[in-house]
PDB file of N, CA and C in Angstrom:
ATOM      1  N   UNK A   1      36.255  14.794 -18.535  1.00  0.00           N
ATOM      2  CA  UNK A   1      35.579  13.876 -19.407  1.00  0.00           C
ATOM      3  C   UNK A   1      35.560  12.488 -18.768  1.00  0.00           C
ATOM      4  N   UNK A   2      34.253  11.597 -18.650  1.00  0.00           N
ATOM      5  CA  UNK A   2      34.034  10.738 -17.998  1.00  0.00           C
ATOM      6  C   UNK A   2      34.529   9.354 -19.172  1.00  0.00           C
ATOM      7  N   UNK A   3      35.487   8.250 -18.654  1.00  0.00           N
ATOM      8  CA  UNK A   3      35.111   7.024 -19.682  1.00  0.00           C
ATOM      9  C   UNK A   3      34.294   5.862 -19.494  1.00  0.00           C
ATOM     10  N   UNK A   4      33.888   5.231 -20.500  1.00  0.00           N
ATOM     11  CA  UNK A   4      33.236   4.384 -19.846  1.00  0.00           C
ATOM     12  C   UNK A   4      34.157   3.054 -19.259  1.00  0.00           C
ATOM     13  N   UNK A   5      33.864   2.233 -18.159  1.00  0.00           N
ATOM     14  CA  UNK A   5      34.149   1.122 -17.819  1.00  0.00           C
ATOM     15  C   UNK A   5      33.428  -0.133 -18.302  1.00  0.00           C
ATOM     16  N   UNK A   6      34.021  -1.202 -18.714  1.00  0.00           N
ATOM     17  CA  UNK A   6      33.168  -1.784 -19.345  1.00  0.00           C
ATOM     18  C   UNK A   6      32.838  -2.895 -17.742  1.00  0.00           C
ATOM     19  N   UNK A   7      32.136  -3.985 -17.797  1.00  0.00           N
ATOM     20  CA  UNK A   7      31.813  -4.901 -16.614  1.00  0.00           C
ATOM     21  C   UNK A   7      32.681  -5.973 -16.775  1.00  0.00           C
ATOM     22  N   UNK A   8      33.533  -6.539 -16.051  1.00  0.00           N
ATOM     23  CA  UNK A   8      35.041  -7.841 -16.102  1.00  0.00           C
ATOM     24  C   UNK A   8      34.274  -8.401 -14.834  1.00  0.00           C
ATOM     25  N   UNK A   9      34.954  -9.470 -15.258  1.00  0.00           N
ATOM     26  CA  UNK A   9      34.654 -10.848 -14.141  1.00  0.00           C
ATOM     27  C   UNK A   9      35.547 -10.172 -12.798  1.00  0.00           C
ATOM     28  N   UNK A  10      35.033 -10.077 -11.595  1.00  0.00           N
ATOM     29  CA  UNK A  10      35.581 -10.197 -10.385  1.00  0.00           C
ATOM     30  C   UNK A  10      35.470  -8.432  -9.934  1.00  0.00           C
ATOM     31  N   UNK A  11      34.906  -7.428 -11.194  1.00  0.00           N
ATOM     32  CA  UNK A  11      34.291  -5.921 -10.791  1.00  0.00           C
ATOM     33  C   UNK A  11      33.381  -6.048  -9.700  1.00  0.00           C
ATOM     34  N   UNK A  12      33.030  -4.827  -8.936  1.00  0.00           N
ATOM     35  CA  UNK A  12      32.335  -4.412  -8.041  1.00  0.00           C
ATOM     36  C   UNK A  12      31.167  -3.364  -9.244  1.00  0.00           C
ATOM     37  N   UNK A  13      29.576  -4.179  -9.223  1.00  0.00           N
ATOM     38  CA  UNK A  13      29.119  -3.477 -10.297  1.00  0.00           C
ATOM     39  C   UNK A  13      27.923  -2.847  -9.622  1.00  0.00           C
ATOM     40  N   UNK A  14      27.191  -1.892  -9.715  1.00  0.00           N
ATOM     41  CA  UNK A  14      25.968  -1.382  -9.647  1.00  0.00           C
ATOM     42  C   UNK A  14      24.837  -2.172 -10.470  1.00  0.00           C
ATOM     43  N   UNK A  15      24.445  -2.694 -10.128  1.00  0.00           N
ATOM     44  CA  UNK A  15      22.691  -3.206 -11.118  1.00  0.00           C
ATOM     45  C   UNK A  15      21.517  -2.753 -10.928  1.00  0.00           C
ATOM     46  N   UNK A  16      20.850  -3.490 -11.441  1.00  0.00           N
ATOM     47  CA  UNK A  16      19.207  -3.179 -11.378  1.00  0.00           C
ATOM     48  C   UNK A  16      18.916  -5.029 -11.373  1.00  0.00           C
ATOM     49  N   UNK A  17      18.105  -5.079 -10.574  1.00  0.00           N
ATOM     50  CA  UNK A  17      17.845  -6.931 -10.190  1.00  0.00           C
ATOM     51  C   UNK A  17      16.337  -6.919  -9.977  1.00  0.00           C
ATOM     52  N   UNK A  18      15.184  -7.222 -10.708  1.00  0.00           N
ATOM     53  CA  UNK A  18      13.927  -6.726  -9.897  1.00  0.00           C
ATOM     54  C   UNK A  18      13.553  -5.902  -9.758  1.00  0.00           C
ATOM     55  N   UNK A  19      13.986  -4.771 -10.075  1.00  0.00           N
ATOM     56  CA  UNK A  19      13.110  -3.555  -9.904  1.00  0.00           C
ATOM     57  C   UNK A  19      14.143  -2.569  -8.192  1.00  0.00           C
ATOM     58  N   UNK A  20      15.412  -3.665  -8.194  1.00  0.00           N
ATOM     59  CA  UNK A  20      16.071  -2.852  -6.908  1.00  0.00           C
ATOM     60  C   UNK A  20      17.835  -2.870  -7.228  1.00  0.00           C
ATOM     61  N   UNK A  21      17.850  -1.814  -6.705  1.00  0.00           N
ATOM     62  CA  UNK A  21      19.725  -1.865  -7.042  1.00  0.00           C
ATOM     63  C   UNK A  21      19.894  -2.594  -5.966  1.00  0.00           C
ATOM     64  N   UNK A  22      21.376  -3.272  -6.725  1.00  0.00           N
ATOM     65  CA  UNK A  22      21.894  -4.169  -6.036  1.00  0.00           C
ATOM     66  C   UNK A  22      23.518  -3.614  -6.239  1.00  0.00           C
ATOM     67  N   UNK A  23      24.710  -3.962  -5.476  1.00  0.00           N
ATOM     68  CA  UNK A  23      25.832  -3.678  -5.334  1.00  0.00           C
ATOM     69  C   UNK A  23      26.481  -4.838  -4.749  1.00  0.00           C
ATOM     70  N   UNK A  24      27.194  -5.523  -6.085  1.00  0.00           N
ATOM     71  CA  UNK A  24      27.725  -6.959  -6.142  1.00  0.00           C
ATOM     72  C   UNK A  24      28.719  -7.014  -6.390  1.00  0.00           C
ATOM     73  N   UNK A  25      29.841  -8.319  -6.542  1.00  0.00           N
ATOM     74  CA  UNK A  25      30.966  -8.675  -7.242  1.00  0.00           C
ATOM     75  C   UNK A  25      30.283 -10.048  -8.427  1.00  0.00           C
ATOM     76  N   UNK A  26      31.052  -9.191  -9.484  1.00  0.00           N
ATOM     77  CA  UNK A  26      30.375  -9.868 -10.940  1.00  0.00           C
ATOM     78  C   UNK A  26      31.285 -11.170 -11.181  1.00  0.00           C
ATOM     79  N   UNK A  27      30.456 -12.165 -11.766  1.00  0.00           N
ATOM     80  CA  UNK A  27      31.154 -13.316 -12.183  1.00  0.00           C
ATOM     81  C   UNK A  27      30.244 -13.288 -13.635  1.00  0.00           C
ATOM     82  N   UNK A  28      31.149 -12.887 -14.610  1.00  0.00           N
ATOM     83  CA  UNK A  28      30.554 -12.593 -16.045  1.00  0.00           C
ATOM     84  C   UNK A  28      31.174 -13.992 -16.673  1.00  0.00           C
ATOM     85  N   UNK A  29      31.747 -14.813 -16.062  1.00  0.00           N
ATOM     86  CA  UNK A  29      31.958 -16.418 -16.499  1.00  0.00           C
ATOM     87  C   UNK A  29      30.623 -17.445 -16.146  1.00  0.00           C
ATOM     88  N   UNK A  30      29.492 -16.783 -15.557  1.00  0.00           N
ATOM     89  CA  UNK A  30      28.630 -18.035 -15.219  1.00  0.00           C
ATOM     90  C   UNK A  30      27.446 -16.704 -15.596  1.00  0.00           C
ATOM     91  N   UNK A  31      27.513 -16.344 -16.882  1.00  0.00           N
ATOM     92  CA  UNK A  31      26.215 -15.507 -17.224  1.00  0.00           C
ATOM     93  C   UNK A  31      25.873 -14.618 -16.508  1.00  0.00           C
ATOM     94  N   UNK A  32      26.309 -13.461 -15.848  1.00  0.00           N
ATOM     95  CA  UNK A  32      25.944 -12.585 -15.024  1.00  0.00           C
ATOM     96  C   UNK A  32      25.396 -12.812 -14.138  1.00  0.00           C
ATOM     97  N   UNK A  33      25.983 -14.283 -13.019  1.00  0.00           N
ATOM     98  CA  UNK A  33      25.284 -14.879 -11.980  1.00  0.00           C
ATOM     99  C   UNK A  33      26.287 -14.229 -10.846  1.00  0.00           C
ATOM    100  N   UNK A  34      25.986 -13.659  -9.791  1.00  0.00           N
ATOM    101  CA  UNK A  34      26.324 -13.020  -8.528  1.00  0.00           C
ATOM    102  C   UNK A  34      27.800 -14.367  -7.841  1.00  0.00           C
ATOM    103  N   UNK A  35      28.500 -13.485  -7.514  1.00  0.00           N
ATOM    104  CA  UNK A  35      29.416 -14.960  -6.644  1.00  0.00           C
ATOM    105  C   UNK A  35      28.928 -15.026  -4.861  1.00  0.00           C
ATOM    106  N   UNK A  36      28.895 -13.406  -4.808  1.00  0.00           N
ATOM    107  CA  UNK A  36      28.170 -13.703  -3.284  1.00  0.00           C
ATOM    108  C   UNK A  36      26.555 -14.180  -2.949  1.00  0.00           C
ATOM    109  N   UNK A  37      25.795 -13.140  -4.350  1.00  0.00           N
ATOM    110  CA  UNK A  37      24.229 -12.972  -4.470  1.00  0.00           C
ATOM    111  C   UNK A  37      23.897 -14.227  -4.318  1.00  0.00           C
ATOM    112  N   UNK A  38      22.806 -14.690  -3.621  1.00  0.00           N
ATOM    113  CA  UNK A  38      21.841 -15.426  -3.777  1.00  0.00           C
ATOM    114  C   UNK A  38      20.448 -15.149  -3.796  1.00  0.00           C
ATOM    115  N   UNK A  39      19.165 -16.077  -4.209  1.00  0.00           N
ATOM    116  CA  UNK A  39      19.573 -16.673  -5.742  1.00  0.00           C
ATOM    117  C   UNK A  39      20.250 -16.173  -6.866  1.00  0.00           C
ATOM    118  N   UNK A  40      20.364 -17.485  -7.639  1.00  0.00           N
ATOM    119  CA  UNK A  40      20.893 -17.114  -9.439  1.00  0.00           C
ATOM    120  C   UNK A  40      20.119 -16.056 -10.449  1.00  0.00           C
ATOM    121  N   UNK A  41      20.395 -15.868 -10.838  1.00  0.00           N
ATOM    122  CA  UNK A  41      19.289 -15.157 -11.730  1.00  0.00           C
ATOM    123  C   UNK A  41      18.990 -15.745 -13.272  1.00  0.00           C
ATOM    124  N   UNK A  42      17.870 -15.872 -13.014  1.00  0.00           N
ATOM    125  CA  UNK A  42      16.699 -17.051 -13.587  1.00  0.00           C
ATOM    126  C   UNK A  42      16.343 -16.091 -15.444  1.00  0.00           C
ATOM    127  N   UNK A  43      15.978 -16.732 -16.260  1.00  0.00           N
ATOM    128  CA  UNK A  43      15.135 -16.404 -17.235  1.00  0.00           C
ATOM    129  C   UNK A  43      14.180 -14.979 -17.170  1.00  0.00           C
ATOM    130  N   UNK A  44      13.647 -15.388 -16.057  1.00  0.00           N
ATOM    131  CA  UNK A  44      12.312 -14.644 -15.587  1.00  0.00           C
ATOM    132  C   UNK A  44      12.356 -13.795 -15.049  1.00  0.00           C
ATOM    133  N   UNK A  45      13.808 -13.256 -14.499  1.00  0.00           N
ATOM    134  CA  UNK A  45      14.108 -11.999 -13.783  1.00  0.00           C
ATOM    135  C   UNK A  45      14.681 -11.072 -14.800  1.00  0.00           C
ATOM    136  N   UNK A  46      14.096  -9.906 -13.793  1.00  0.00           N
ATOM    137  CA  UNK A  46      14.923  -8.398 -14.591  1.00  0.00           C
ATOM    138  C   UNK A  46      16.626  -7.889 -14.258  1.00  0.00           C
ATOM    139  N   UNK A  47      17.175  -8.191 -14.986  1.00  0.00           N
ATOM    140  CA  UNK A  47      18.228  -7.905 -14.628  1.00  0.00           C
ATOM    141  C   UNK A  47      18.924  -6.865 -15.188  1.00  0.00           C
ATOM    142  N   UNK A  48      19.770  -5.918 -15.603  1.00  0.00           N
ATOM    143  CA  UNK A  48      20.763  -4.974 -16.032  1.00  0.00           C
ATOM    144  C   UNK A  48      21.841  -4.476 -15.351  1.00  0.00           C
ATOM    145  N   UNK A  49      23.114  -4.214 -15.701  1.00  0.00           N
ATOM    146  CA  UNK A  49      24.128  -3.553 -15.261  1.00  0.00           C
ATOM    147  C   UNK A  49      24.532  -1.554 -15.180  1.00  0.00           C
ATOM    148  N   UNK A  50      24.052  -0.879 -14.509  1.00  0.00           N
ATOM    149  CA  UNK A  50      24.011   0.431 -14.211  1.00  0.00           C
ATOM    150  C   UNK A  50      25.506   0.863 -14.587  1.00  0.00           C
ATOM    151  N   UNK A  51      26.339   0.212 -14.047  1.00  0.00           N
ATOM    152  CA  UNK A  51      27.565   1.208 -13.354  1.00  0.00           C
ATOM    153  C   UNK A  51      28.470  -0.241 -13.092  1.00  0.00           C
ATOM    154  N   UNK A  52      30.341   0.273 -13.035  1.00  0.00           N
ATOM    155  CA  UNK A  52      31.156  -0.583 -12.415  1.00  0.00           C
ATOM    156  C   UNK A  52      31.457   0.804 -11.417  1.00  0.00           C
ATOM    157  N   UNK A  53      32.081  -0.018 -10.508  1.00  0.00           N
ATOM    158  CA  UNK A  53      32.279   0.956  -9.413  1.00  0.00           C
ATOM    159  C   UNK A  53      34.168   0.798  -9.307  1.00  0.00           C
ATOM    160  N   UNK A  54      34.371   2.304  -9.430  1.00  0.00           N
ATOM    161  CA  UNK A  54      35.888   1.963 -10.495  1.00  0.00           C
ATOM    162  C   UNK A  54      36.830   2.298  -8.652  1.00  0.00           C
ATOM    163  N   UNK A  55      36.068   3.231  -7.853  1.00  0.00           N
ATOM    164  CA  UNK A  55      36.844   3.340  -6.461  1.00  0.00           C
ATOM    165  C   UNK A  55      35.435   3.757  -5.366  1.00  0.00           C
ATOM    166  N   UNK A  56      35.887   3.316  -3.649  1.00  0.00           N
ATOM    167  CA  UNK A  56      34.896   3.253  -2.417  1.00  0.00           C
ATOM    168  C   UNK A  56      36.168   3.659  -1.679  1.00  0.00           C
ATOM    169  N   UNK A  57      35.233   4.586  -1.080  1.00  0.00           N
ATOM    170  CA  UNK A  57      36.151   4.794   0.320  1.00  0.00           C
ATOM    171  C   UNK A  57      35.272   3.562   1.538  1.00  0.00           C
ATOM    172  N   UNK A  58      36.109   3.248   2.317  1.00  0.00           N
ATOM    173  CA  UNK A  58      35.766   2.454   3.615  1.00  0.00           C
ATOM    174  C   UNK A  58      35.822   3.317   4.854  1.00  0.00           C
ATOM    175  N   UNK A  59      34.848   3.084   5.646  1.00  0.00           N
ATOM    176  CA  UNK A  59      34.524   3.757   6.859  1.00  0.00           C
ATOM    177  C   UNK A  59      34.630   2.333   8.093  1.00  0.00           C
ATOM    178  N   UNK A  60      34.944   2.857   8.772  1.00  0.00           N
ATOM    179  CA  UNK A  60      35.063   1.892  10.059  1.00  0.00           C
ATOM    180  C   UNK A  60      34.573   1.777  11.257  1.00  0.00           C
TER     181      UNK A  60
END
């Protein structure tokens, strides 16, 4: 049985930004504005949250 994760400030989240996934670290203290992403995300953009990404393996 799957739970859900909810989205916290400083998660690794899956989105939708524009019409493209994106794979970010969330800063849910400045309105769902990216800490690495640039630009901000504006009024006028599409934005949503897919997924937190709860574990990644690293390759080297």
């Amino acid at each position: 049985m799957l739970q859900t994760v909810e989205a916290m400030m400083d998660n690794v989240i899956v989105a939708n930004f524009n019409g493209e996934f994106v794979c970010e670290c969330l800063d849910s203290l400045v309105d769902y504005c990216f800490l690495q992403m640039k630009p901000a995300i504006h009024d006028f953009d599409t934005f949503s949250i897919e997924d937190v990404v709860i574990s990644s393996i690293r390759f080297h």
